[in-house]
C-alpha atoms as a PDB file:
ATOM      1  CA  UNK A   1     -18.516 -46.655  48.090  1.00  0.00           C
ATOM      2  CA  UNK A   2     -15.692 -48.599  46.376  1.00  0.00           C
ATOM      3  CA  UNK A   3     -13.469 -51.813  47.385  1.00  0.00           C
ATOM      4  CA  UNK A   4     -10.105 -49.764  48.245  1.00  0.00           C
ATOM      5  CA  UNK A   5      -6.735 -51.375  47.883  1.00  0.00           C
ATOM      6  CA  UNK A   6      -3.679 -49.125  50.346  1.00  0.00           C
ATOM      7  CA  UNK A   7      -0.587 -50.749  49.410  1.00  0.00           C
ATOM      8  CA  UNK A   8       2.208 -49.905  51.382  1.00  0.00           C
ATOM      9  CA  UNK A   9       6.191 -49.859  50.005  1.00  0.00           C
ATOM     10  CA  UNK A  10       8.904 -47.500  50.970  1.00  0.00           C
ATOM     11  CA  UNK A  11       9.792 -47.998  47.138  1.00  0.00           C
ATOM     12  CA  UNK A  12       6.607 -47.712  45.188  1.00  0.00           C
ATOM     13  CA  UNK A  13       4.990 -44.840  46.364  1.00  0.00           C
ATOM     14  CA  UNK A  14       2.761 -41.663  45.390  1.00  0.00           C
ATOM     15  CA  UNK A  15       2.339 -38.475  45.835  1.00  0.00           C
ATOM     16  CA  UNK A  16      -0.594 -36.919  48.494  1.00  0.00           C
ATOM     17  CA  UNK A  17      -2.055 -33.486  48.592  1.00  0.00           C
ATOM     18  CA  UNK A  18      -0.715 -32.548  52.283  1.00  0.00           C
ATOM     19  CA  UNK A  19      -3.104 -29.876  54.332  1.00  0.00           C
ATOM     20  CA  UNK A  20      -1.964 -28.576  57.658  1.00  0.00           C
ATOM     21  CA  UNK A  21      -2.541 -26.317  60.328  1.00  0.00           C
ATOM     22  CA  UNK A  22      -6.150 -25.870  61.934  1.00  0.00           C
ATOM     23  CA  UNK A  23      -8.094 -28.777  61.583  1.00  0.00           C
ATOM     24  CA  UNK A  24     -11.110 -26.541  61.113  1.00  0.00           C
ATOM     25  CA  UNK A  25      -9.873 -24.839  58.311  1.00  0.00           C
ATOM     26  CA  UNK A  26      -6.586 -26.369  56.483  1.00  0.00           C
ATOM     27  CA  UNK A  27      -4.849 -25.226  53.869  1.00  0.00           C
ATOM     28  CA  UNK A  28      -3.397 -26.792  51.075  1.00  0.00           C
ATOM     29  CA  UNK A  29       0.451 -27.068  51.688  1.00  0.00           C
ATOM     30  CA  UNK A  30       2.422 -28.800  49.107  1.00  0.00           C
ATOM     31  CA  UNK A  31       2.234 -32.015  47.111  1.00  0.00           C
ATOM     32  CA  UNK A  32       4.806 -35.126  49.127  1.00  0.00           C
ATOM     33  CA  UNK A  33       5.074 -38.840  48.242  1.00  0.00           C
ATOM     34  CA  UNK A  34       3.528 -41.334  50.957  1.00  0.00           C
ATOM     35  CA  UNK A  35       4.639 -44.662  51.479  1.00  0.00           C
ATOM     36  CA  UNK A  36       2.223 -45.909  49.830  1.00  0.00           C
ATOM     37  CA  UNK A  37      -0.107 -46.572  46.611  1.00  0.00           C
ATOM     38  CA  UNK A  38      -4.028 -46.142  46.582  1.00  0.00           C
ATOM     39  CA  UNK A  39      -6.310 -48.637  43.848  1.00  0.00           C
ATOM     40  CA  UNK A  40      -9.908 -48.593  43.248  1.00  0.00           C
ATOM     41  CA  UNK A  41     -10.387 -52.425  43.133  1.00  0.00           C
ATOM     42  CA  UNK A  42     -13.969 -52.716  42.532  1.00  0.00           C
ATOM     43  CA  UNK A  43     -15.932 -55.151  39.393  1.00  0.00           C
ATOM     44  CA  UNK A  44     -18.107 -52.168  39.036  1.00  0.00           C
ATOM     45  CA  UNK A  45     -15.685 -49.735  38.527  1.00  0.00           C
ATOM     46  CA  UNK A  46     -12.889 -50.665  37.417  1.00  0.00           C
ATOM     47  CA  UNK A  47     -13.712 -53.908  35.261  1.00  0.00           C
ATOM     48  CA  UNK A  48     -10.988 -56.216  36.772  1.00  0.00           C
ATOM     49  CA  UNK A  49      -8.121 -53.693  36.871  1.00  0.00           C
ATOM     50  CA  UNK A  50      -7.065 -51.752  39.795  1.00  0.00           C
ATOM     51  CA  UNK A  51      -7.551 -48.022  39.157  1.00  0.00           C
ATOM     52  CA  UNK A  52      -4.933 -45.650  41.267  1.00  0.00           C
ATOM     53  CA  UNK A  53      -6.568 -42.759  42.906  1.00  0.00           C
ATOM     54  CA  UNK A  54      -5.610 -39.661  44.151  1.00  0.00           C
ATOM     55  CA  UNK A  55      -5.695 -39.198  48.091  1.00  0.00           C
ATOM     56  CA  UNK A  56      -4.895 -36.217  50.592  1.00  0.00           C
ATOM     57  CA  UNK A  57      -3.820 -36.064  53.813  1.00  0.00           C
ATOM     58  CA  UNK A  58      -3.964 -33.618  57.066  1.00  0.00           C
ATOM     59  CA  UNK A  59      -0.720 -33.677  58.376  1.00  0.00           C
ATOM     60  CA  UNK A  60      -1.273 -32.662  62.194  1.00  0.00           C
ATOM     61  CA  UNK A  61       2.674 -31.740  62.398  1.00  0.00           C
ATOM     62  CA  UNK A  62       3.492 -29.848  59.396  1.00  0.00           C
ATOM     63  CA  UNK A  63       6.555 -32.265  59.287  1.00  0.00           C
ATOM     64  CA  UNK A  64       5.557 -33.506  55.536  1.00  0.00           C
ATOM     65  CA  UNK A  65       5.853 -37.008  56.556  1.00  0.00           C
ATOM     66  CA  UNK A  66       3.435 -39.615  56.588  1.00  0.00           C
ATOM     67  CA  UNK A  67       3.867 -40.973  60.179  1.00  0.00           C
ATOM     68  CA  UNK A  68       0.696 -41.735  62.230  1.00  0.00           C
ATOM     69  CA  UNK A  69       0.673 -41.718  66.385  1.00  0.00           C
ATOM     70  CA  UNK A  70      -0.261 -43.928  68.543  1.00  0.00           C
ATOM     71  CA  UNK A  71      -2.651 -41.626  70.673  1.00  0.00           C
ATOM     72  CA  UNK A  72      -4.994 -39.230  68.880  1.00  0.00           C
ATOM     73  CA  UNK A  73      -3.143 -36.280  69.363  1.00  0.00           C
ATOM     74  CA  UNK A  74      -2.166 -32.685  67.718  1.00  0.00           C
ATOM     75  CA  UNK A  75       0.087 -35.044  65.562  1.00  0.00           C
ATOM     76  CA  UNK A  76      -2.580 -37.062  64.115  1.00  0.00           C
ATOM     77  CA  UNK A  77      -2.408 -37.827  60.121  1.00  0.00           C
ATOM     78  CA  UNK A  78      -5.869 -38.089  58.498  1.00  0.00           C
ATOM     79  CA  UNK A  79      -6.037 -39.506  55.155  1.00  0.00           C
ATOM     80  CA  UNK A  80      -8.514 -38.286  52.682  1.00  0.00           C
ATOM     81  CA  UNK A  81      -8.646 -40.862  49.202  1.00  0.00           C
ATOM     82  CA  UNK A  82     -10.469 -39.355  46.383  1.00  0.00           C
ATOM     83  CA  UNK A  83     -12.322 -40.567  43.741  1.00  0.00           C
ATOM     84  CA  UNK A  84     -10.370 -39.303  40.609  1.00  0.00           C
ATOM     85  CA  UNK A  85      -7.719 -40.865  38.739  1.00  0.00           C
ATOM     86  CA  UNK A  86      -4.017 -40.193  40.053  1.00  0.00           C
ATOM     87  CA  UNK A  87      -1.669 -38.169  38.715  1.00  0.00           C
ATOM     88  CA  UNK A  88       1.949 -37.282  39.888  1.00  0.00           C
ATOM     89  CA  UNK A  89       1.268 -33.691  38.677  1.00  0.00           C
ATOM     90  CA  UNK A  90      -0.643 -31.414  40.928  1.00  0.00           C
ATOM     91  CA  UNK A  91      -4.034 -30.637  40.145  1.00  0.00           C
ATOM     92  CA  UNK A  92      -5.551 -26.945  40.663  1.00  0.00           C
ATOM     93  CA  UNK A  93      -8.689 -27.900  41.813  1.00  0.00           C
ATOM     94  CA  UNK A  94      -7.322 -29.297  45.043  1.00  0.00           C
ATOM     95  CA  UNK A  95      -4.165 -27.059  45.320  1.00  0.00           C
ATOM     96  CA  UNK A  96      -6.432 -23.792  45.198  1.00  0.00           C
ATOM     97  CA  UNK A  97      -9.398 -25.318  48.339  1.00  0.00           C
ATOM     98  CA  UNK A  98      -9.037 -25.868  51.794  1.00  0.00           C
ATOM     99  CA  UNK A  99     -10.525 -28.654  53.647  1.00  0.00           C
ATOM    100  CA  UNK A 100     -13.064 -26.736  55.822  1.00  0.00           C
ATOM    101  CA  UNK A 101     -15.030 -29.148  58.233  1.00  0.00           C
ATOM    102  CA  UNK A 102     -17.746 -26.760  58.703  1.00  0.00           C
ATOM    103  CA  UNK A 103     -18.279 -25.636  55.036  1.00  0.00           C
ATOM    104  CA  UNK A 104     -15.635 -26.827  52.203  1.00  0.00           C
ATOM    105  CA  UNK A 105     -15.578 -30.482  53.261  1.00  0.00           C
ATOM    106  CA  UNK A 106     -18.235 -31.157  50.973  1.00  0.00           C
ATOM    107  CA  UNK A 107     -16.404 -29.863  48.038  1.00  0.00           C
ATOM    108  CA  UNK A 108     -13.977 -32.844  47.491  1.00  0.00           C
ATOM    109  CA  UNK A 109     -14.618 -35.966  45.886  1.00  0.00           C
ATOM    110  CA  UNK A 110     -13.566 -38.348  48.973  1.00  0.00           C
ATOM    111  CA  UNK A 111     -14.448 -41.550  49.579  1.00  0.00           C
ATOM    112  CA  UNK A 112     -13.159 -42.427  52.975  1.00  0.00           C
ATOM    113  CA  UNK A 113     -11.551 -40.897  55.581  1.00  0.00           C
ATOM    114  CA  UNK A 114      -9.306 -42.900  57.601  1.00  0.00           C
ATOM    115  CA  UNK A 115      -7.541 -41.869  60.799  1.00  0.00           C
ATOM    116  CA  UNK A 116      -4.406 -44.093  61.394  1.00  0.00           C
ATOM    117  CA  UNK A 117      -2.933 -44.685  65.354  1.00  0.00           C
ATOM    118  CA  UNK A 118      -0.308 -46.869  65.920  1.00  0.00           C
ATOM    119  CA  UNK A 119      -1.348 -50.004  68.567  1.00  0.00           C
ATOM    120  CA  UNK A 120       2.476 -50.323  69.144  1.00  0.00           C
ATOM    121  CA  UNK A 121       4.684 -47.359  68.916  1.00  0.00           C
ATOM    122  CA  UNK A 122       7.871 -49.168  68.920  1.00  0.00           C
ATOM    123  CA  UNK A 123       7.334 -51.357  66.031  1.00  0.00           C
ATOM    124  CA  UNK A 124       7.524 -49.850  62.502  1.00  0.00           C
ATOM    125  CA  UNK A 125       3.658 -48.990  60.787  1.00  0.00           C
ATOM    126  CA  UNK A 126       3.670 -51.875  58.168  1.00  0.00           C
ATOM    127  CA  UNK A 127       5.842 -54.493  56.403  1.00  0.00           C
ATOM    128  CA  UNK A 128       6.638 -53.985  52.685  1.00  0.00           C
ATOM    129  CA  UNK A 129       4.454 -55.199  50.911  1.00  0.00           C
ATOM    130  CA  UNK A 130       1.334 -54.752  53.369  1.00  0.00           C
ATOM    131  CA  UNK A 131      -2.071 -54.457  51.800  1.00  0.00           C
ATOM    132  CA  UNK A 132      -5.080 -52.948  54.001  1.00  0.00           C
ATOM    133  CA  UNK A 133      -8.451 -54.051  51.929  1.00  0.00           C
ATOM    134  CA  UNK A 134     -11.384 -51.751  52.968  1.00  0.00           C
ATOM    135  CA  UNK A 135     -14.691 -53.382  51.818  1.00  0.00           C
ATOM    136  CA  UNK A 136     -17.278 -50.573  52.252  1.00  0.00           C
ATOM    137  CA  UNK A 137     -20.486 -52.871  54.801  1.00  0.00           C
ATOM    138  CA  UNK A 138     -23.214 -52.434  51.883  1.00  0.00           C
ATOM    139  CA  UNK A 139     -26.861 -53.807  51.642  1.00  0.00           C
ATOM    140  CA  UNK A 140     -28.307 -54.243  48.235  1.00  0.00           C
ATOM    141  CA  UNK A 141     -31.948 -53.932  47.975  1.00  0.00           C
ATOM    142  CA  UNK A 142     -32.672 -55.672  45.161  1.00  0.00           C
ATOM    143  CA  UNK A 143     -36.499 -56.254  44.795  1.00  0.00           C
ATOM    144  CA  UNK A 144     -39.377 -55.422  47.152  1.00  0.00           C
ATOM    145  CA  UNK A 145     -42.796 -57.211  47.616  1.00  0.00           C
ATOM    146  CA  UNK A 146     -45.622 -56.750  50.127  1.00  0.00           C
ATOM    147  CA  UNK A 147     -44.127 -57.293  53.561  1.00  0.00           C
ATOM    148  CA  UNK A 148     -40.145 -58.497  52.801  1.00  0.00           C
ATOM    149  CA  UNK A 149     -37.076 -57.153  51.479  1.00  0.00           C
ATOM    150  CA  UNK A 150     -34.804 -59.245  49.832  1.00  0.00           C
ATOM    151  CA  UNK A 151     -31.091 -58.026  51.091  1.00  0.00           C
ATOM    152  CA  UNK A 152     -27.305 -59.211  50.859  1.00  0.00           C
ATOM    153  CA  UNK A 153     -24.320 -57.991  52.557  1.00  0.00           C
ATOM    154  CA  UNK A 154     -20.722 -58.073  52.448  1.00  0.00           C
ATOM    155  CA  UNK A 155     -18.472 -58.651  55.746  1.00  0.00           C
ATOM    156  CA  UNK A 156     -14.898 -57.786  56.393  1.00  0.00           C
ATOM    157  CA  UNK A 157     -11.979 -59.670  57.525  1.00  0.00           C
ATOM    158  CA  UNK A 158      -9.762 -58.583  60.627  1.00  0.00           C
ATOM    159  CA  UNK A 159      -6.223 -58.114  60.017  1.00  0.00           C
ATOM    160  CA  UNK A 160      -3.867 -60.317  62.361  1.00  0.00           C
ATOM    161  CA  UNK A 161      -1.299 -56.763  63.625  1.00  0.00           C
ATOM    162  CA  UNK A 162      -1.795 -57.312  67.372  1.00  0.00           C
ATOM    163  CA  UNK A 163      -0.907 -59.602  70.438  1.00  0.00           C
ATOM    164  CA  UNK A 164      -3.828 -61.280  72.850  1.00  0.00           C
ATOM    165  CA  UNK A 165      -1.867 -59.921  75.781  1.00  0.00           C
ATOM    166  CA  UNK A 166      -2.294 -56.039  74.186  1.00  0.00           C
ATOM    167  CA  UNK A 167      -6.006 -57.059  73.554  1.00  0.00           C
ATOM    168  CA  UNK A 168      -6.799 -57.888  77.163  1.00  0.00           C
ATOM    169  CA  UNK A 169      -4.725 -54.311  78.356  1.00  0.00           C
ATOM    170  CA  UNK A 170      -7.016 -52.633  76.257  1.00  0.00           C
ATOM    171  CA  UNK A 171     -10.045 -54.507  77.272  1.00  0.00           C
ATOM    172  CA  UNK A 172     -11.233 -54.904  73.542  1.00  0.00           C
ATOM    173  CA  UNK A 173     -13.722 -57.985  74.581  1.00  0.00           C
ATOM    174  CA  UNK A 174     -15.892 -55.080  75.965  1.00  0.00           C
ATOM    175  CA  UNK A 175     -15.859 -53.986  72.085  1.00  0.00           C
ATOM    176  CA  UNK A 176     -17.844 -56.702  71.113  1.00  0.00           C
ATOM    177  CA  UNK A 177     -21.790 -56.323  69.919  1.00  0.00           C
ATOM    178  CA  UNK A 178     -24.622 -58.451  69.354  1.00  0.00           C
ATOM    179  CA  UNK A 179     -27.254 -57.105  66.293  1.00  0.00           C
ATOM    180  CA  UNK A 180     -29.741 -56.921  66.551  1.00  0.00           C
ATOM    181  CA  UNK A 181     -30.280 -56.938  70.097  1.00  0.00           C
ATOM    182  CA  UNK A 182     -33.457 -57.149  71.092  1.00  0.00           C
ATOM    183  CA  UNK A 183     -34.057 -59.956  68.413  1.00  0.00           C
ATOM    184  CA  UNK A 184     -37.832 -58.734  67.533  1.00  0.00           C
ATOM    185  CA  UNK A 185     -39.487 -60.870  64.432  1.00  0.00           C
ATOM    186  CA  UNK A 186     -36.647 -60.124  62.112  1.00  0.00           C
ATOM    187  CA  UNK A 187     -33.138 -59.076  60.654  1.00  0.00           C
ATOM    188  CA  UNK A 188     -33.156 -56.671  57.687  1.00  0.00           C
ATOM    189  CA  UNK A 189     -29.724 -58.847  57.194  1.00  0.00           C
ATOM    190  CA  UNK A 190     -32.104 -62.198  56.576  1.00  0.00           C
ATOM    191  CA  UNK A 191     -32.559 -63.567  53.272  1.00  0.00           C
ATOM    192  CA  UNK A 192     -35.737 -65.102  53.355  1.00  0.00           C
ATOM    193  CA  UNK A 193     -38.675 -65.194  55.694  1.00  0.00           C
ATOM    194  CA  UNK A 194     -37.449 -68.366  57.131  1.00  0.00           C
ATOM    195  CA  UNK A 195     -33.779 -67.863  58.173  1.00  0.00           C
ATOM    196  CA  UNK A 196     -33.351 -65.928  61.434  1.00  0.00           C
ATOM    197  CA  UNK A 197     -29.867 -64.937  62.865  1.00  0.00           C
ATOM    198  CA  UNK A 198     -28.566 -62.301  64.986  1.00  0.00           C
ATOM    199  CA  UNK A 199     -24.423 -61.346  64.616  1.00  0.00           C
ATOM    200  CA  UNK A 200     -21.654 -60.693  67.239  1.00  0.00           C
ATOM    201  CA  UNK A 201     -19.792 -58.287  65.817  1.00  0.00           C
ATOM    202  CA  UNK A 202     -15.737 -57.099  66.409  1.00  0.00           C
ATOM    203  CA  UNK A 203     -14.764 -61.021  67.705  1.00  0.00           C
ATOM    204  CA  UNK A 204     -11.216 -61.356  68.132  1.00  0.00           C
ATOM    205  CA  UNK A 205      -9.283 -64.120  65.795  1.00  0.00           C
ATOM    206  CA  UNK A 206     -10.514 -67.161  67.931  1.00  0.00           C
ATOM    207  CA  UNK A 207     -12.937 -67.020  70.684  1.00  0.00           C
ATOM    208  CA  UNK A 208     -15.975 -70.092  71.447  1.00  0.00           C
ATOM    209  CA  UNK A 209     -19.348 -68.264  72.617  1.00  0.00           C
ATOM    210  CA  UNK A 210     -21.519 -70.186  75.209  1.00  0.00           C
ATOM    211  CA  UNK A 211     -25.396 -69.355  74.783  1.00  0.00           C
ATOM    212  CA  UNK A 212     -27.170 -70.316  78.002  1.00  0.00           C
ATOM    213  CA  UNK A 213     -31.017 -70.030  79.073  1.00  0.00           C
ATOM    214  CA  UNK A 214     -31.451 -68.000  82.106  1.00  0.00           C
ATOM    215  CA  UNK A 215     -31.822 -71.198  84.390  1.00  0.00           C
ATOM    216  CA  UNK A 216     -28.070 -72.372  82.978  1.00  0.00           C
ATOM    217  CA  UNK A 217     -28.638 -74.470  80.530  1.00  0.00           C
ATOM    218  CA  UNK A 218     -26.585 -74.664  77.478  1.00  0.00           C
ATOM    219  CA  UNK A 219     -28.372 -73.558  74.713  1.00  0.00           C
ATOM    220  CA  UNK A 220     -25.584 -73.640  71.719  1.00  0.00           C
ATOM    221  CA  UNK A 221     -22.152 -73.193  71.399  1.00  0.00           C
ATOM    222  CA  UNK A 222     -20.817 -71.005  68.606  1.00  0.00           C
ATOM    223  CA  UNK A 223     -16.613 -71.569  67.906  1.00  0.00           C
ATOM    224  CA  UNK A 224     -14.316 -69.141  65.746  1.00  0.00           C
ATOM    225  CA  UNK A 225     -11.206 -69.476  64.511  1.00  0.00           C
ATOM    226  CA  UNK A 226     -10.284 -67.170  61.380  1.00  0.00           C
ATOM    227  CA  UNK A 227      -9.406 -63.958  60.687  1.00  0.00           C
ATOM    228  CA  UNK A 228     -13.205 -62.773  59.945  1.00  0.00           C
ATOM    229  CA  UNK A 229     -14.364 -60.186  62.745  1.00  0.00           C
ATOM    230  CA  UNK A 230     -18.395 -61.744  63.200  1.00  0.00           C
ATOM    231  CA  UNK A 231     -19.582 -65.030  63.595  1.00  0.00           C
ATOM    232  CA  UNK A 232     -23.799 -65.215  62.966  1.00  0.00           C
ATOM    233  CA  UNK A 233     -26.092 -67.224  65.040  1.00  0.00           C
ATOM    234  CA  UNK A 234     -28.881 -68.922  63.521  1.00  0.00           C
ATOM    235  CA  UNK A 235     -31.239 -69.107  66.685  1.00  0.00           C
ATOM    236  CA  UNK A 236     -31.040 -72.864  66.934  1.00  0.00           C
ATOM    237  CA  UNK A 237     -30.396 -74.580  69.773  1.00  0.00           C
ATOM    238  CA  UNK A 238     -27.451 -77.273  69.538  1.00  0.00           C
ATOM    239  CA  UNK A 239     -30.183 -80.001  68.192  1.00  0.00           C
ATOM    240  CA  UNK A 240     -31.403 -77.445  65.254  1.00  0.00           C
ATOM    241  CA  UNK A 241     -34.150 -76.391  66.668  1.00  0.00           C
ATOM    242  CA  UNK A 242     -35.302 -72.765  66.918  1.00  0.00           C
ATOM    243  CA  UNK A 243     -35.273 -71.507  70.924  1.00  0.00           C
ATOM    244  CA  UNK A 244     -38.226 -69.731  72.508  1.00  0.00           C
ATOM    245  CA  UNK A 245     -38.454 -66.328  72.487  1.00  0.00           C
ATOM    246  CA  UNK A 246     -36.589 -65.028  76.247  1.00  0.00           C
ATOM    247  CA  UNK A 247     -33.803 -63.631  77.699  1.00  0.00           C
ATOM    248  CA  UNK A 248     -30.027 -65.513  77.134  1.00  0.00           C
ATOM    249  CA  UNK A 249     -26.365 -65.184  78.115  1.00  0.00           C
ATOM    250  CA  UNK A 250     -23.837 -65.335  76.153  1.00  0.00           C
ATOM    251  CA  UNK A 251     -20.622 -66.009  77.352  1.00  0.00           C
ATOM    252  CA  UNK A 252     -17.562 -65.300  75.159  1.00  0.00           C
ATOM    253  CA  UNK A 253     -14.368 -67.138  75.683  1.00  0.00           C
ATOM    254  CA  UNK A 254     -11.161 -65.470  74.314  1.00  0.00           C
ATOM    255  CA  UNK A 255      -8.026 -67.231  75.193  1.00  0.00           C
ATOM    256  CA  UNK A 256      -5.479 -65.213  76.084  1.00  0.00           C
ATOM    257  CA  UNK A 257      -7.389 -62.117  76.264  1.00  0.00           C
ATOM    258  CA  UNK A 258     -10.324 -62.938  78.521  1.00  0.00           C
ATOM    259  CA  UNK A 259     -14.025 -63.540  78.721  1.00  0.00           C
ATOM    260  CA  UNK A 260     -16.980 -61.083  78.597  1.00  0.00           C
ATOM    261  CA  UNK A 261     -20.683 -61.629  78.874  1.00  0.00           C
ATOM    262  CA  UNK A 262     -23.447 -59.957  76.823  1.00  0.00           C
ATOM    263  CA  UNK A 263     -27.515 -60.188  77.412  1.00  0.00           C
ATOM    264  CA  UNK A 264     -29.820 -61.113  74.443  1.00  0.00           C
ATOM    265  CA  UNK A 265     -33.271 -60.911  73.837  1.00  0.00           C
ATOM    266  CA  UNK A 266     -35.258 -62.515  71.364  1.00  0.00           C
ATOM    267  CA  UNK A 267     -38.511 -62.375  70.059  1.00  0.00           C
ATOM    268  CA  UNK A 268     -39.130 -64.957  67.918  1.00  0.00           C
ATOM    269  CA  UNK A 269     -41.506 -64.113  64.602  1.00  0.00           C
ATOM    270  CA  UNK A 270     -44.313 -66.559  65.384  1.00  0.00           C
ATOM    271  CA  UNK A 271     -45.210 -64.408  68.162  1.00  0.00           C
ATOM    272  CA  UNK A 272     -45.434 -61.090  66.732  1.00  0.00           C
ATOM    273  CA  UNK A 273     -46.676 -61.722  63.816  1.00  0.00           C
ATOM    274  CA  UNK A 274     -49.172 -58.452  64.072  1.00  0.00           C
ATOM    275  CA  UNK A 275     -45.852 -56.785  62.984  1.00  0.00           C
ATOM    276  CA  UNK A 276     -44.991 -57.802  59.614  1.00  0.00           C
END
């Protein structure tokens, strides 16, 4: 899986295999520009410069025009990017296939699949100039030795598209997740054998979360205010010191949008130690 640059311009764009009619079996159509360039942007691919890739697309309409909905309907516009180097001349190998979910699928070189719906149907799909960055979530496993795993990860930054008032219709706090949850001995996220943490995951731009004990006390208080989507807790309490295994709250503050509340559990490693 490879860091994937869409660049969006109603100047600069390329041209996309376009599929249509039965999602289950689709046909190749015809080859139409889309507003938009794809890049392999990846050190180990592409050695500091972006590669362009081919992509295709199933267009739900048959109207030849890239133009995503804002409800997953029969008008939906999936878009397929491949692996292989573009070209503004049709190649065979994908004019002569069909995308067949249940047994051709596998036949194309894709590396991501990305359904598109519009949050706000009366404002236009992206400014030009727009770049949407997917970093594929990836955990290296670089050495093992009797007991640990040594791991790294990458995390992903939240685009700023939407209001806090459209976040609260669509009750997105109820979106956000704690990992692990139960906290039992360990993360495969942790580093070393010493540094614990558990994630909430899919946090809106800025948001505080309140960590309580079960009888109300305050246990930590965790504040955001970037465009990243998770914010990691390291199981301390506000004085740095690791909190007893038990049962918390966490209460998450969004303003503007709204509050929600989420259970943890956490077993700290000292007391299951018959488990590593």
């Amino acid at each position: 899986m490879k860091h994937i640059e869409i660049r969006f311009s109603n100047t600069n764009k390329q041209y996309a295999y376009k599929y249509a009619g039965s999602i289950v079996n689709a046909p190749y159509r015809n080859f139409v520009q889309v507003p938009f360039t794809v890049w392999v942007n990846d050190p180990l691919d592409t050695s500091g410069t972006a590669r362009q890739v081919n992509v295709a697309y199933y267009d739900g309409n048959g109207d030849s025009v890239w133009n995503p909905h804002s409800a997953p309907d029969t008008s939906r516009d999936i878009l397929f990017i491949l692996y292989t180097n573009y070209s503004s001349t049709p190649n065979s190998y994908y004019t002569s296939k069909n995308i067949n979910f249940k047994s051709n699928f596998s036949n194309f070189d894709i590396e991501y699949v990305w359904w598109p719906q519009l949050i706000d149907k009366t404002k236009p799909m992206f400014a030009e100039g727009d770049v949407l960055t997917i970093i594929p979530y990836t955990k290296y496993r670089l050495y093992q030795s009797p007991g640990f795993v040594t791991t790294a990860s990458t995390s992903v930054t939240a685009p700023i598209i939407a209001s806090n008032s459209l976040a609260q219709q669509r009750g997105e706090l109820s979106n956000v997740r704690v990992v692990p949850n139960p906290y039992y001995g360990q993360n495969q996220l942790e580093t070393t054998a010493f540094n614990h943490i558990m994630t909430f995951m899919r946090l809106p731009y800025t948001c505080n979360i309140f960590i309580y004990s079960l009888n109300g006390n305050l246990v930590r208080k965790l504040a955001k205010n970037d465009n990243t989507t998770a914010i990691i807790w390291d199981l301390n309490n506000t004085n740095g010191v690791p909190v007893a295994s038990g049962i918390y709250i966490a209460y998450i503050d969004a303003p503007g949008i709204g509050t929600q509340v989420i259970k943890l559990a956490v077993f700290q490693p000292h007391e299951v130690l018959g488990h590593f």
